[in-house]
C-alpha atoms as a PDB file:
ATOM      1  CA  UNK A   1      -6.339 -16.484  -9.088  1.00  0.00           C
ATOM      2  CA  UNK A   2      -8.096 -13.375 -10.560  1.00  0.00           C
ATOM      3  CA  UNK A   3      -6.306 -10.287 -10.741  1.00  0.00           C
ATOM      4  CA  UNK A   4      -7.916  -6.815 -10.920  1.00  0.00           C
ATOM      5  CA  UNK A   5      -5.825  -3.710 -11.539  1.00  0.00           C
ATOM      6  CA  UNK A   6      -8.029  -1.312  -9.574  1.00  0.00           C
ATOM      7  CA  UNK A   7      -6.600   1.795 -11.049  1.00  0.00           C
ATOM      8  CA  UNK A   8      -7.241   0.801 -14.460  1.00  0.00           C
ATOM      9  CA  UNK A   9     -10.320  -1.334 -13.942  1.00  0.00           C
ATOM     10  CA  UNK A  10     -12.497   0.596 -11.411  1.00  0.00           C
ATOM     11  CA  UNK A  11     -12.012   4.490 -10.852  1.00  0.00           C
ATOM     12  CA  UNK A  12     -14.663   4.206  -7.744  1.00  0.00           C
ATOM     13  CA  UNK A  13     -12.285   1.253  -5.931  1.00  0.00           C
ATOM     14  CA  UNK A  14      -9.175   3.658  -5.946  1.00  0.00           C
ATOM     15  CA  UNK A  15      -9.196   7.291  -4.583  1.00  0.00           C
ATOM     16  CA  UNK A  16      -5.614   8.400  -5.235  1.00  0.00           C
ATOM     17  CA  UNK A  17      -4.053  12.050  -4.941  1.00  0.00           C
ATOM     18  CA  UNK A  18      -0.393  13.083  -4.623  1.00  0.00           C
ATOM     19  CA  UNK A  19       0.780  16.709  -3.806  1.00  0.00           C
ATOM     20  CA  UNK A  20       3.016  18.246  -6.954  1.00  0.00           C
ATOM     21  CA  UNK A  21       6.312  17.028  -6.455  1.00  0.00           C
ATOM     22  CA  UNK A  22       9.812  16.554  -8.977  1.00  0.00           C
ATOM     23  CA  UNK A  23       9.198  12.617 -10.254  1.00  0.00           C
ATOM     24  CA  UNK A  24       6.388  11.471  -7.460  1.00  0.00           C
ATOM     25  CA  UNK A  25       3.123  10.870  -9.556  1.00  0.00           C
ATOM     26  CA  UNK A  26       0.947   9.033  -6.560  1.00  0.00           C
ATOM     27  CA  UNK A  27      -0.016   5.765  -5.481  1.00  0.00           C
ATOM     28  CA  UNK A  28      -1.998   3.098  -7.305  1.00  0.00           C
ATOM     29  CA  UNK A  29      -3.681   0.042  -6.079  1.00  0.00           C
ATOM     30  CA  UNK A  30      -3.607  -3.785  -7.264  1.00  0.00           C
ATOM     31  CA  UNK A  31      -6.432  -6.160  -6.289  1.00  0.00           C
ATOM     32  CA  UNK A  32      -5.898 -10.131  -6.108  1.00  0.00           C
ATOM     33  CA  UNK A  33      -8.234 -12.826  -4.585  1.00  0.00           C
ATOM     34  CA  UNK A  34      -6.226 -15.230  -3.189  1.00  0.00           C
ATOM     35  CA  UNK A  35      -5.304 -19.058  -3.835  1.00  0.00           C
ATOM     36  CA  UNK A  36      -6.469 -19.058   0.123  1.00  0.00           C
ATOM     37  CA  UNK A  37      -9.812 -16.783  -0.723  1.00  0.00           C
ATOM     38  CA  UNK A  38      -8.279 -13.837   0.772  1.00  0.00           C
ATOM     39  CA  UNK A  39      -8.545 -10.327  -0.767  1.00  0.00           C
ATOM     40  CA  UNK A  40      -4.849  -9.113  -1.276  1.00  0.00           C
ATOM     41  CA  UNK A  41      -3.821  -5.054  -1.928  1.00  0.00           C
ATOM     42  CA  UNK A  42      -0.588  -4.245  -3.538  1.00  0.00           C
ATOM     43  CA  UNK A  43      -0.324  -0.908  -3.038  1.00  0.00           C
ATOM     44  CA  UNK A  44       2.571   0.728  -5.368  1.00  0.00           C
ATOM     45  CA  UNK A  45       4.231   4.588  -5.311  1.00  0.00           C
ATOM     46  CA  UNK A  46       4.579   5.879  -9.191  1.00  0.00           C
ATOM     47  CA  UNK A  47       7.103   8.214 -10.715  1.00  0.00           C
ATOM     48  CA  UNK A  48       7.410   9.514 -14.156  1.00  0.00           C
ATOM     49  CA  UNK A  49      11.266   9.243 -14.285  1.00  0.00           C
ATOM     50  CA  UNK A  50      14.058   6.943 -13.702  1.00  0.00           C
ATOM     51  CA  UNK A  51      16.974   6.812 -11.539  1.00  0.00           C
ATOM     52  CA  UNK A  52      15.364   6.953  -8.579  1.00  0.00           C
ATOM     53  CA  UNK A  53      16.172   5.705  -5.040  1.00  0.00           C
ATOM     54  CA  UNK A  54      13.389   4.880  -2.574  1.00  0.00           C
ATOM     55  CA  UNK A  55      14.208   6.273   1.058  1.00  0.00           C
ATOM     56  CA  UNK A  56      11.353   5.855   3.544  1.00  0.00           C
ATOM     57  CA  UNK A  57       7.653   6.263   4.250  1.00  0.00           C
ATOM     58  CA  UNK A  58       6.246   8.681   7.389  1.00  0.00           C
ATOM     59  CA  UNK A  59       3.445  10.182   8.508  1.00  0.00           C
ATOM     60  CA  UNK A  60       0.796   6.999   7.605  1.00  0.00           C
ATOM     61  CA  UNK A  61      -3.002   8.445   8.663  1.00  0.00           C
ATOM     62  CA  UNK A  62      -6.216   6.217   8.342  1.00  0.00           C
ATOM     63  CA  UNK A  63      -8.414   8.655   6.821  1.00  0.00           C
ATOM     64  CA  UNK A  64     -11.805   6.668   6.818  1.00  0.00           C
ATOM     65  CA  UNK A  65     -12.710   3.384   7.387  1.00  0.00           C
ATOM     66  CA  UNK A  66     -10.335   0.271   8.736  1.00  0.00           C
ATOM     67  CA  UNK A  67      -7.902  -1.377   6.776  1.00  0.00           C
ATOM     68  CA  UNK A  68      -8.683  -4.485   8.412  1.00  0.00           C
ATOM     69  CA  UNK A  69      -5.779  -6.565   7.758  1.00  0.00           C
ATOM     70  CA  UNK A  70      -4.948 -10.225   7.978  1.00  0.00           C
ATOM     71  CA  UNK A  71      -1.417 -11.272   9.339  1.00  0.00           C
ATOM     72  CA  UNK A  72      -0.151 -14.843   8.667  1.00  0.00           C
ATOM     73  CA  UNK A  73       3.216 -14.926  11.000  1.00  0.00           C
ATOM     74  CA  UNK A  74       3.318 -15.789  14.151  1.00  0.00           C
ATOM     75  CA  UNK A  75       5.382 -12.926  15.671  1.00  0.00           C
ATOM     76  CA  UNK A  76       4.187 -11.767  19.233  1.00  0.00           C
ATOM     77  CA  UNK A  77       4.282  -8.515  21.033  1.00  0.00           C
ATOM     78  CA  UNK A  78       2.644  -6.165  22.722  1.00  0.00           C
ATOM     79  CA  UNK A  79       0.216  -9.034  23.514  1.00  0.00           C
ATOM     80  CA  UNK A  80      -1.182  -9.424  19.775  1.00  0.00           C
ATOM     81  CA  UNK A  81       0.428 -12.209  17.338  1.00  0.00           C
ATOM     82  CA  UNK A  82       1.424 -10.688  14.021  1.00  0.00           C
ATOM     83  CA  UNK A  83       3.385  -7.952  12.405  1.00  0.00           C
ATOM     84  CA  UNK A  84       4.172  -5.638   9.570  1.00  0.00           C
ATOM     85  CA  UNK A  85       7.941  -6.618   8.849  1.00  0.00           C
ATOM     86  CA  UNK A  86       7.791  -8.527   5.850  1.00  0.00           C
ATOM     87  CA  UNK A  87       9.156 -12.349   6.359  1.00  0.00           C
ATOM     88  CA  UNK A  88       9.016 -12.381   9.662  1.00  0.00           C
ATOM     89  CA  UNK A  89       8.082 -15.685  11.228  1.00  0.00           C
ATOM     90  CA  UNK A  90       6.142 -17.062   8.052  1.00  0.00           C
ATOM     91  CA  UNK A  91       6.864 -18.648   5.868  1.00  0.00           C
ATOM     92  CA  UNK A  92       7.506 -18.034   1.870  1.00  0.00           C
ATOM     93  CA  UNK A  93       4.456 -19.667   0.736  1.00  0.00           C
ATOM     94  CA  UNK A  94       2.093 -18.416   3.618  1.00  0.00           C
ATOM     95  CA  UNK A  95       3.912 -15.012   2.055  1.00  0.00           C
ATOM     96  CA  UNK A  96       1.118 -13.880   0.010  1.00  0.00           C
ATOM     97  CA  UNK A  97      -1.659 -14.289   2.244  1.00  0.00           C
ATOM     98  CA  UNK A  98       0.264 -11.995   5.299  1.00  0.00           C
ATOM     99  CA  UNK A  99      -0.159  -7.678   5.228  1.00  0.00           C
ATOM    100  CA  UNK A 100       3.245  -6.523   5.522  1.00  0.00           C
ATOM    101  CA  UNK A 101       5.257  -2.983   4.211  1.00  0.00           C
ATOM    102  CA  UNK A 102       8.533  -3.176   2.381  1.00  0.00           C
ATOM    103  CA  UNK A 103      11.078  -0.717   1.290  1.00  0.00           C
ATOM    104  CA  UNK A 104      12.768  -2.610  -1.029  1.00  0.00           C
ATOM    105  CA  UNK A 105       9.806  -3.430  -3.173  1.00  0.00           C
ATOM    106  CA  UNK A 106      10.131  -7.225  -1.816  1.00  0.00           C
ATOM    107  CA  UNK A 107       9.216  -9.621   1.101  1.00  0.00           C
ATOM    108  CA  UNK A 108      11.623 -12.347   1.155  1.00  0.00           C
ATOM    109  CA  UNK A 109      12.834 -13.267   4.990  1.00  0.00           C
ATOM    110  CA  UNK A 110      16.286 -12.461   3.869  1.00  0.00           C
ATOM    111  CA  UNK A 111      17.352  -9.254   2.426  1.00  0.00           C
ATOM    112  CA  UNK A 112      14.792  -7.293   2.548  1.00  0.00           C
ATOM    113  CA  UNK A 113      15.846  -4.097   3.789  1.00  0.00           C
ATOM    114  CA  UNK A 114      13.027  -2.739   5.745  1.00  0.00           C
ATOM    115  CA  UNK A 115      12.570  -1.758   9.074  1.00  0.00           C
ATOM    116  CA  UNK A 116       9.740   0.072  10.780  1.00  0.00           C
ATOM    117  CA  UNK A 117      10.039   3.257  12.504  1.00  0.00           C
ATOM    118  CA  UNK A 118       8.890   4.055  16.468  1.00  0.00           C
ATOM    119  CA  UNK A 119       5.363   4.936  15.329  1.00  0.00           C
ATOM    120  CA  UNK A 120       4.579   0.888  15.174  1.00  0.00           C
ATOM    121  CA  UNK A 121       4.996   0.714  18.851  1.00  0.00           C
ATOM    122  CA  UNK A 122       3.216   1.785  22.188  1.00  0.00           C
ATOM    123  CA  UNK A 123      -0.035   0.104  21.652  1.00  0.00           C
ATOM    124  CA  UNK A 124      -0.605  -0.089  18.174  1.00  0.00           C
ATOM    125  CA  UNK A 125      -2.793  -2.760  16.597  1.00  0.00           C
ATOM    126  CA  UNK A 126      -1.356  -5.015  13.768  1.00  0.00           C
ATOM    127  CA  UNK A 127      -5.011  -4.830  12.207  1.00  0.00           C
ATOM    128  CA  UNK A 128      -4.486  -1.332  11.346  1.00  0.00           C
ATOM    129  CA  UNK A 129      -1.134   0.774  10.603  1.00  0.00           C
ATOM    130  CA  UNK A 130       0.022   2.932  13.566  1.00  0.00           C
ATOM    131  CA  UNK A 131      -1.527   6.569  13.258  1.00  0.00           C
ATOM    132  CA  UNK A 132       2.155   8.697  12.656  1.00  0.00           C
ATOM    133  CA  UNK A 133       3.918   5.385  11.791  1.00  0.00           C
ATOM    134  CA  UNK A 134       6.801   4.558   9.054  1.00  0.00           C
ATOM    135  CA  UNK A 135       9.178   2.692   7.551  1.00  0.00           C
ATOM    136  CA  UNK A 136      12.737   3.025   5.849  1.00  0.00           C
ATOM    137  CA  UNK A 137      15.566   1.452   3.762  1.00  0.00           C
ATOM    138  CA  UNK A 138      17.187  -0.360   6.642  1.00  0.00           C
ATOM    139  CA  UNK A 139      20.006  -0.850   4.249  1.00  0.00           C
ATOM    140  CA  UNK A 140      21.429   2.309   2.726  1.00  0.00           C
ATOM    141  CA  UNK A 141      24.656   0.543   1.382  1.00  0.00           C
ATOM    142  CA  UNK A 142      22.228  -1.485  -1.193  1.00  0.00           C
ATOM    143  CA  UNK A 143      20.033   1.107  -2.932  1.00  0.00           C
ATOM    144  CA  UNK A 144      16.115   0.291  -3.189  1.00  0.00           C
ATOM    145  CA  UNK A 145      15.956   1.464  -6.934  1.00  0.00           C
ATOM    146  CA  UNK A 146      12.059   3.072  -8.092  1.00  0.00           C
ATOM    147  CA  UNK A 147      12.143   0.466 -11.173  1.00  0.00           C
ATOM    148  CA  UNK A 148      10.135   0.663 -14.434  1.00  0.00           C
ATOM    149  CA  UNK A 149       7.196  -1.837 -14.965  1.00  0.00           C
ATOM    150  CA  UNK A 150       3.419  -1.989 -13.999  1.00  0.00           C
ATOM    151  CA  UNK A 151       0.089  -0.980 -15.066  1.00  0.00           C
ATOM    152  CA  UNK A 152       0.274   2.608 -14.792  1.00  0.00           C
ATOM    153  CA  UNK A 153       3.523   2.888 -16.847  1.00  0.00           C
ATOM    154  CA  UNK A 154       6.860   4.967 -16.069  1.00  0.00           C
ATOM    155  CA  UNK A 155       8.093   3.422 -12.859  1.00  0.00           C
ATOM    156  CA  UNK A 156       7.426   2.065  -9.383  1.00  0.00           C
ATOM    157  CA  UNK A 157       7.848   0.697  -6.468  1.00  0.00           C
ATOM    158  CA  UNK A 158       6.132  -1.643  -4.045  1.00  0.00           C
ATOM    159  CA  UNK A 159       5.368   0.096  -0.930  1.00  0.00           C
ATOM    160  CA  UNK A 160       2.271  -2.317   0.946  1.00  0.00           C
ATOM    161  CA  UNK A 161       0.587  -5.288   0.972  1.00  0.00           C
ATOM    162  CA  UNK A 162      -2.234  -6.033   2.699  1.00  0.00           C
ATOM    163  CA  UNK A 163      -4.696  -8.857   3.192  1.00  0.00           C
ATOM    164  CA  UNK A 164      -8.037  -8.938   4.014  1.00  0.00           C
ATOM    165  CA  UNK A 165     -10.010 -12.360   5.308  1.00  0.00           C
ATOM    166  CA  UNK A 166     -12.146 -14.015   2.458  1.00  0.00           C
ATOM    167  CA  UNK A 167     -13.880 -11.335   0.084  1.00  0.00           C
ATOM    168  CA  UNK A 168     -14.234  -7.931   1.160  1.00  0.00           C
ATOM    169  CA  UNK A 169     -17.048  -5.668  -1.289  1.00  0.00           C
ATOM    170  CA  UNK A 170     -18.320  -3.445   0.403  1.00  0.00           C
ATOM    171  CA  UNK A 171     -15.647  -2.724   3.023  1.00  0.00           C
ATOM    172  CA  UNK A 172     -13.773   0.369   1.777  1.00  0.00           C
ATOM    173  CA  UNK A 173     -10.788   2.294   3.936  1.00  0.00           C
ATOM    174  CA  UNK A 174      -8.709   5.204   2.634  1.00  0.00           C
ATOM    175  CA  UNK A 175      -5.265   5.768   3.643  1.00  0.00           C
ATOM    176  CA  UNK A 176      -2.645   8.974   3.050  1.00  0.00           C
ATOM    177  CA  UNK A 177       0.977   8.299   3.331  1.00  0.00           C
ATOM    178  CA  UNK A 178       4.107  10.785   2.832  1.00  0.00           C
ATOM    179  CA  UNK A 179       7.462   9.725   0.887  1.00  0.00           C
ATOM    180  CA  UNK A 180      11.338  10.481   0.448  1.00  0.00           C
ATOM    181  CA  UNK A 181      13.425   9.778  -2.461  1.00  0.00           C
ATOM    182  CA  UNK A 182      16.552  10.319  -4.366  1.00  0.00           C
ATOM    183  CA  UNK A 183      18.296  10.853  -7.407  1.00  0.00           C
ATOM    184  CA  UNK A 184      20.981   8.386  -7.891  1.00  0.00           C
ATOM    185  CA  UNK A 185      24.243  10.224  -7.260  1.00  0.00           C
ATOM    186  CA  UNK A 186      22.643  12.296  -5.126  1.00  0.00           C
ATOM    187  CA  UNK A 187      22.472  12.443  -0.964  1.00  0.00           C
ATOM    188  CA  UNK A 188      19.283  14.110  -0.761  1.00  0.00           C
ATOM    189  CA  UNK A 189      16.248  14.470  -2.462  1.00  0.00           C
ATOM    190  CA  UNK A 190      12.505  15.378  -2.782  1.00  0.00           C
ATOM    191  CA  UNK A 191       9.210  13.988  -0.853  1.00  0.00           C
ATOM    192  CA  UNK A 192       6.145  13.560  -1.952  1.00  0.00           C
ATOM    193  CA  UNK A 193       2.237  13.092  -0.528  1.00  0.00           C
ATOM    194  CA  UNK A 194      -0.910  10.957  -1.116  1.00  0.00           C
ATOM    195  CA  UNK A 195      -3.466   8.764  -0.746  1.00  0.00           C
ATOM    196  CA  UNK A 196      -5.419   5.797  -1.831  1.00  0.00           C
ATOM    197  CA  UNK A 197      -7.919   3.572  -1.072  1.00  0.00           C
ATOM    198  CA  UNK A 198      -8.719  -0.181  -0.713  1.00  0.00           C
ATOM    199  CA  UNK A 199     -11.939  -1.814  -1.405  1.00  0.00           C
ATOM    200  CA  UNK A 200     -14.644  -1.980  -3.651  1.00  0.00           C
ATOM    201  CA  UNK A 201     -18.153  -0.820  -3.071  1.00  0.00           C
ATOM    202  CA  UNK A 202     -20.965  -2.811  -2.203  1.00  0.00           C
ATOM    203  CA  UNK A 203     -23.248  -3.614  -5.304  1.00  0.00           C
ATOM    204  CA  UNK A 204     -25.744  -1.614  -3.917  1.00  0.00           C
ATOM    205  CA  UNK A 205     -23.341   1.472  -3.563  1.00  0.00           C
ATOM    206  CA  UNK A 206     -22.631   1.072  -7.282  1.00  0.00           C
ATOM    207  CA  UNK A 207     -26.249   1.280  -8.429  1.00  0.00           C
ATOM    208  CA  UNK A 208     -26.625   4.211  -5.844  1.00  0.00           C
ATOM    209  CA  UNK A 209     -23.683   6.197  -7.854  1.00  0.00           C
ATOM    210  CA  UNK A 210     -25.583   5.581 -11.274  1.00  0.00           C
ATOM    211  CA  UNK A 211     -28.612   7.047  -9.958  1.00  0.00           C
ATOM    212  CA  UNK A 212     -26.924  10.132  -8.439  1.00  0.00           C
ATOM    213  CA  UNK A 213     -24.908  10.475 -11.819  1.00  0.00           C
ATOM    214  CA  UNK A 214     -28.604  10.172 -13.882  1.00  0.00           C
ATOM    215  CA  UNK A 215     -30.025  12.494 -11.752  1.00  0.00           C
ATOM    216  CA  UNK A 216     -27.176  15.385 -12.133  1.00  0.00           C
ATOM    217  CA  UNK A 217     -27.797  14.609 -15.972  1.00  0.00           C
ATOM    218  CA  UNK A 218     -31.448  15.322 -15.383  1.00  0.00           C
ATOM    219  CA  UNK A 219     -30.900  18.342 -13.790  1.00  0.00           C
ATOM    220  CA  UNK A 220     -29.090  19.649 -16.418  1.00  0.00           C
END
């Protein structure tokens, strides 16, 4: 399995941005092909403090593109088989090939503590996230703490996953996505904006920003 850190790794494959806001730093963007062959997106929130309590997500908009993803459960509805809620109807090794949101940083079928808001119904497609949609700590009793770790530094907190079918360069899609959290001890707290992209450029796309980068140079 080869793992690619897109923020760190390739500055083209990840567009993020984050309005100014107490702790909230942005989003970043992990990249893993799959033991199946599948191209899987982590896609994390970052802070620059601790103590931190994740609430919910809102507002989700596709800017550009399609996000294209790749469900492994079985769930039905609305006439289409799959869904976003992590762990349901697949199993824990299918896990990691299935596109799924989480609150709790997790996607175990038990304990999870997500549930998605009314912006995943009325028509939506499970290959793309609801236009408007969300999701929340769907259990407030057991706090979904913003922990330290990852590439990026200061802390985080898995937000997305999302799989695409067998290698996807060239297929690019960027995404914004609003945030609450909270201090701990306190009841309310501060939100946050952003947004980031998945992909990677085709080859050809790459040479293509060279030559517009030698050419600027030229100029000057």
């Amino acid at each position: 399995m080869t793992t690619l850190s897109v923020a760190v790794c390739s500055s083209f494959a990840l567009i993020a941005s984050a309005a100014a806001s107490a702790g909230f730093t942005g989003y970043s963007v992990e990249r893993v092909m799959t033991a199946g062959g599948n191209t899987r997106y982590q896609v994390f929130a970052n802070f620059d403090q601790g103590n931190l309590i994740f609430l919910n997500c809102y507002s989700f908009v596709n800017v550009s593109g399609t996000m294209n993803a790749r469900h492994q459960d079985f769930f039905t509805a609305d006439g289409e088989v799959g869904t976003w809620m992590a762990g349901a109807s697949v199993s824990a090794a299918d896990r990691g090939e299935d596109s799924w949101v989480t609150a709790s940083g997790s996607a175990t079928s038990s304990g999870w503590g997500t549930a998605l808001d009314p912006g995943f119904a009325n028509g939506g497609t499970v290959g793309d996230i609801n236009a408007g949609a969300g999701w929340y700590d769907a259990t407030p009793g057991t706090p979904n703490n913003i922990l330290a770790g990852g590439s990026q530094g200061g802390y985080r907190i898995l937000l997305l996953q999302v799989v695409r079918t067998g290698d996807d360069t060239g297929q690019t899609s960027t995404h914004s996505l609003q945030l609450t959290f909270r201090g701990i001890g306190s009841s309310t707290g501060p939100s946050g904006n952003g947004s980031f992209t998945l992909g990677v450029p085709a080859p050809g796309a790459l040479t293509l920003l060279g030559s517009v980068g030698w050419l600027r140079g030229r100029k000057r």
